[in-house]
Protein backbone atom coordinates (compact mmCIF):
# COMPACT_ATOMS: atom_id res chain seq x y z
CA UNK A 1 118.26 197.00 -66.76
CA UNK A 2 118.44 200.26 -65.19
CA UNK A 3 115.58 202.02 -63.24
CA UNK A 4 116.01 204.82 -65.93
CA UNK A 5 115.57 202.27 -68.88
CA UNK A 6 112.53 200.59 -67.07
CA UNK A 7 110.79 203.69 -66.32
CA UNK A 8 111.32 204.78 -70.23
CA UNK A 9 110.25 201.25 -71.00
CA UNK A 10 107.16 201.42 -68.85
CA UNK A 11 106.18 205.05 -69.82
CA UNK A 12 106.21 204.16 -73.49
CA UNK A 13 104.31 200.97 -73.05
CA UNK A 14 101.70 202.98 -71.25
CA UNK A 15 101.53 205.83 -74.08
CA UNK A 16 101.04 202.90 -77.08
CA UNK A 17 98.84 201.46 -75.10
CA UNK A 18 96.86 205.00 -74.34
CA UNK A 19 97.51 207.18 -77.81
CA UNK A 20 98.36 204.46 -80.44
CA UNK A 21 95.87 201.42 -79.93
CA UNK A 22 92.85 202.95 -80.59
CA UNK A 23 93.76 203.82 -83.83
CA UNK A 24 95.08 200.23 -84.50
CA UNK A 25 91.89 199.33 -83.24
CA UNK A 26 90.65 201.31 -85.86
CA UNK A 27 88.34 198.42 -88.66
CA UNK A 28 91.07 199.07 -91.20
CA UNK A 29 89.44 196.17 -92.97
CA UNK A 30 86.47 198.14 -93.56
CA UNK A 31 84.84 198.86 -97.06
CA UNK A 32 85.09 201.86 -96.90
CA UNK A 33 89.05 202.20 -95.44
CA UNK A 34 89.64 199.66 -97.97
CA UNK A 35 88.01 201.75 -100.46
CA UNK A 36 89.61 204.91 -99.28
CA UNK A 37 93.35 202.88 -99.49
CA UNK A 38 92.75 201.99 -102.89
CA UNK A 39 92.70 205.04 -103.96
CA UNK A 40 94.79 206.59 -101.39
CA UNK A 41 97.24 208.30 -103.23
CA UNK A 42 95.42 210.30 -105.38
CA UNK A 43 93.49 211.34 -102.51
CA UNK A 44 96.57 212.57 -100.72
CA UNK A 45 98.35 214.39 -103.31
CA UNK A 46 94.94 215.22 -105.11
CA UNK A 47 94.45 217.58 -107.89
CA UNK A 48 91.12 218.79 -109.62
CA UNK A 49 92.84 216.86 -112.91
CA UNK A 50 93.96 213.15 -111.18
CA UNK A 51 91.24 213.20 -108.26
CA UNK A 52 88.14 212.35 -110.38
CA UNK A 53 88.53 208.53 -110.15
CA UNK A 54 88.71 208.63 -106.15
CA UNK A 55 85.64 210.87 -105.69
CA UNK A 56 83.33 208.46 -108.43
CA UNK A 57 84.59 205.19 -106.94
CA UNK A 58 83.18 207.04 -103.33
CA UNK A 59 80.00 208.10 -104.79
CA UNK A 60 79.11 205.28 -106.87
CA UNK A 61 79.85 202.36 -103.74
CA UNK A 62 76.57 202.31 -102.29
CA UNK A 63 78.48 202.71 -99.16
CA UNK A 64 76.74 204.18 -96.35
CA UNK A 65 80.11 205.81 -94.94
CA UNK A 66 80.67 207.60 -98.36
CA UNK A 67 77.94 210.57 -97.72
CA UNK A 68 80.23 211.15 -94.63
CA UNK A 69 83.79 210.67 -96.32
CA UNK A 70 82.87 212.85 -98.97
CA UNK A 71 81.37 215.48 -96.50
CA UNK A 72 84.53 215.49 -94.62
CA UNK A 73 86.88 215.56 -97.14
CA UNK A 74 85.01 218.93 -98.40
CA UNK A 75 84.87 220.08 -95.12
CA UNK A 76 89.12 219.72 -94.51
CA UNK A 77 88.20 217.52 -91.78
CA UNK A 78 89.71 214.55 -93.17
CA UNK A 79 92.95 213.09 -91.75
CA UNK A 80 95.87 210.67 -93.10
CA UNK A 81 97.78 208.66 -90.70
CA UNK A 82 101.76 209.05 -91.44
CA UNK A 83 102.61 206.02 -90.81
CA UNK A 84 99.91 203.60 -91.57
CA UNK A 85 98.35 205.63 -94.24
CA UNK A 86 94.85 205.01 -92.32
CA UNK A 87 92.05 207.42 -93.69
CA UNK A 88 89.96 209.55 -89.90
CA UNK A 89 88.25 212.40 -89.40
CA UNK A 90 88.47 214.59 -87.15
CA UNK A 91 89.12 217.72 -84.85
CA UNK A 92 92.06 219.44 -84.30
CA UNK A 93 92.50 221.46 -81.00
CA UNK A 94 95.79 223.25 -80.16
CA UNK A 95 98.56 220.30 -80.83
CA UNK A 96 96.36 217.45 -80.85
CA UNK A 97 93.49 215.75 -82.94
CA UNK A 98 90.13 214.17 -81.76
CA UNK A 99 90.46 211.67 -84.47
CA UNK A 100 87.17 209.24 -85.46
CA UNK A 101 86.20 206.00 -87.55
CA UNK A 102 84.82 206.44 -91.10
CA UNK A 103 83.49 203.00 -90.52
CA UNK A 104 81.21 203.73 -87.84
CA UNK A 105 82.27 206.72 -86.47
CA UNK A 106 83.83 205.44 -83.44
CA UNK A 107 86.31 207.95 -81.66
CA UNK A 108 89.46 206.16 -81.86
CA UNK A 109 90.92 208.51 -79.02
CA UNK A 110 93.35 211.62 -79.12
CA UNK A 111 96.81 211.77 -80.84
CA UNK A 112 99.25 214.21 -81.50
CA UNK A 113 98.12 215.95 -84.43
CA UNK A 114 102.33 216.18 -86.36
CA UNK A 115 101.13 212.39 -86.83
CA UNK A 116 98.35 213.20 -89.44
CA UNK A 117 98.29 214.87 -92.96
CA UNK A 118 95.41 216.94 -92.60
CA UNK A 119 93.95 216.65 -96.28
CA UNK A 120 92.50 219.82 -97.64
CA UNK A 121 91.01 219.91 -101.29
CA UNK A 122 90.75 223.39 -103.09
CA UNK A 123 88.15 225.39 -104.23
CA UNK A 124 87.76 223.16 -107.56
CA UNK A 125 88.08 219.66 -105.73
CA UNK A 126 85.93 220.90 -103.32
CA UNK A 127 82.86 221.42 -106.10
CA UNK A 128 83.83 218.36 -107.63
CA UNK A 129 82.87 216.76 -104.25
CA UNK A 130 79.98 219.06 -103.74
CA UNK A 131 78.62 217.44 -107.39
CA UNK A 132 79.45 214.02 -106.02
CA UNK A 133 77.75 214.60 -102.55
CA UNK A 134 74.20 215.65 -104.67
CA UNK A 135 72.90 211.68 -105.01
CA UNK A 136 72.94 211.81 -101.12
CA UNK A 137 71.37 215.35 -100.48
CA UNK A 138 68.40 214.96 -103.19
CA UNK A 139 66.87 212.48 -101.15
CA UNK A 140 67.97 214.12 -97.59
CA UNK A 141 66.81 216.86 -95.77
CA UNK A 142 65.45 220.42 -97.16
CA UNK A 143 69.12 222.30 -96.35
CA UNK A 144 70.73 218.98 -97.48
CA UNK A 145 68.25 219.50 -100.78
CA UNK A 146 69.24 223.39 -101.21
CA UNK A 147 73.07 222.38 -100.95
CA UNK A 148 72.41 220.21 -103.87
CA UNK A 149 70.66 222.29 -105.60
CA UNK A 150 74.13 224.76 -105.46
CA UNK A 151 76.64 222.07 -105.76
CA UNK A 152 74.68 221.38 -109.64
CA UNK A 153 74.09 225.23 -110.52
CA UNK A 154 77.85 225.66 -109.29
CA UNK A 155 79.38 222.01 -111.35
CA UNK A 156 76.66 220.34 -113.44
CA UNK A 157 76.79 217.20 -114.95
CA UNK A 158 74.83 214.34 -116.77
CA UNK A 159 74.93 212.04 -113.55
CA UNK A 160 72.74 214.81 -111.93
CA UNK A 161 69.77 214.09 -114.16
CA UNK A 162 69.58 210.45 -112.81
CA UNK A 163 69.42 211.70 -109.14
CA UNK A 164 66.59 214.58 -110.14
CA UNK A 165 64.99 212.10 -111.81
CA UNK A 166 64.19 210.11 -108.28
């Protein structure tokens, strides 16, 4: 082997073992990641008529992680590994993303951000997420209880009345 080949050999080695573990490391058996995979490709390609069945299966999990997916998600800081389809959030800064567990919120390191499909729901999705997000704020804090408040004013529906009735 030449020392060309074993330096390009060694080099890689050391940036899998750097950039690319962590998010192998990443509980993909989860709940929630398996939760998130199940409905993965509606989530990805979503639309305010197909992504209905992802955002109630999040909301009605009893998952502690789904307050924070769903917050995310509405806040475009969700994240969808290229290759292994692997739900994160995180930060983008210049050409590469902070990335994080949903599981337990772990940072799971720095990648190059090309990697990801940075997942971001319009206006409609967005209030359909709000609505879904309104179980968790009733019962949070007073900004998390005036958010609520909105999301049902701006996207009411039945479910609400179960959650205002707590």
């Amino acid at each position: 082997m030449s020392v060309l080949r074993r330096y390009y050999v060694g080099i890689t080695s050391v940036f899998l073992a750097v950039f690319a573990l962590p998010l192998w490391a990443q509980n993909a058996d989860a709940p929630i990641q398996q939760l998130l995979q199940e409905h993965g490709e509606i989530i990805a390609k979503s639309s305010r008529k197909t992504i209905a069945p992802a955002i109630d299966a999040l909301a009605a999990s009893g998952l502690d992680e789904a307050q924070v997916v769903l917050e995310r998600w509405q806040s475009k800081e969700m994240w969808r590994d290229k290759d292994t389809g692997l739900f994160v959030y995180g930060e983008k800064s210049g050409k590469e993303l902070a990335a994080f567990d949903f599981a337990d919120g772990s940072e799971l390191g720095t990648f190059v951000a090309r990697d990801f499909k940075q997942l971001k729901p319009n206006s409609g999705i967005r209030g359909m997420i709000g609505a879904a997000l309104v179980q968790f704020q009733l019962s949070g804090s007073f900004t998390e209880k005036m958010q609520a408040l909105d999301a049902i004013e701006r996207d009411p529906e039945a479910s609400h009345l179960v959650a205002l009735s707590k």
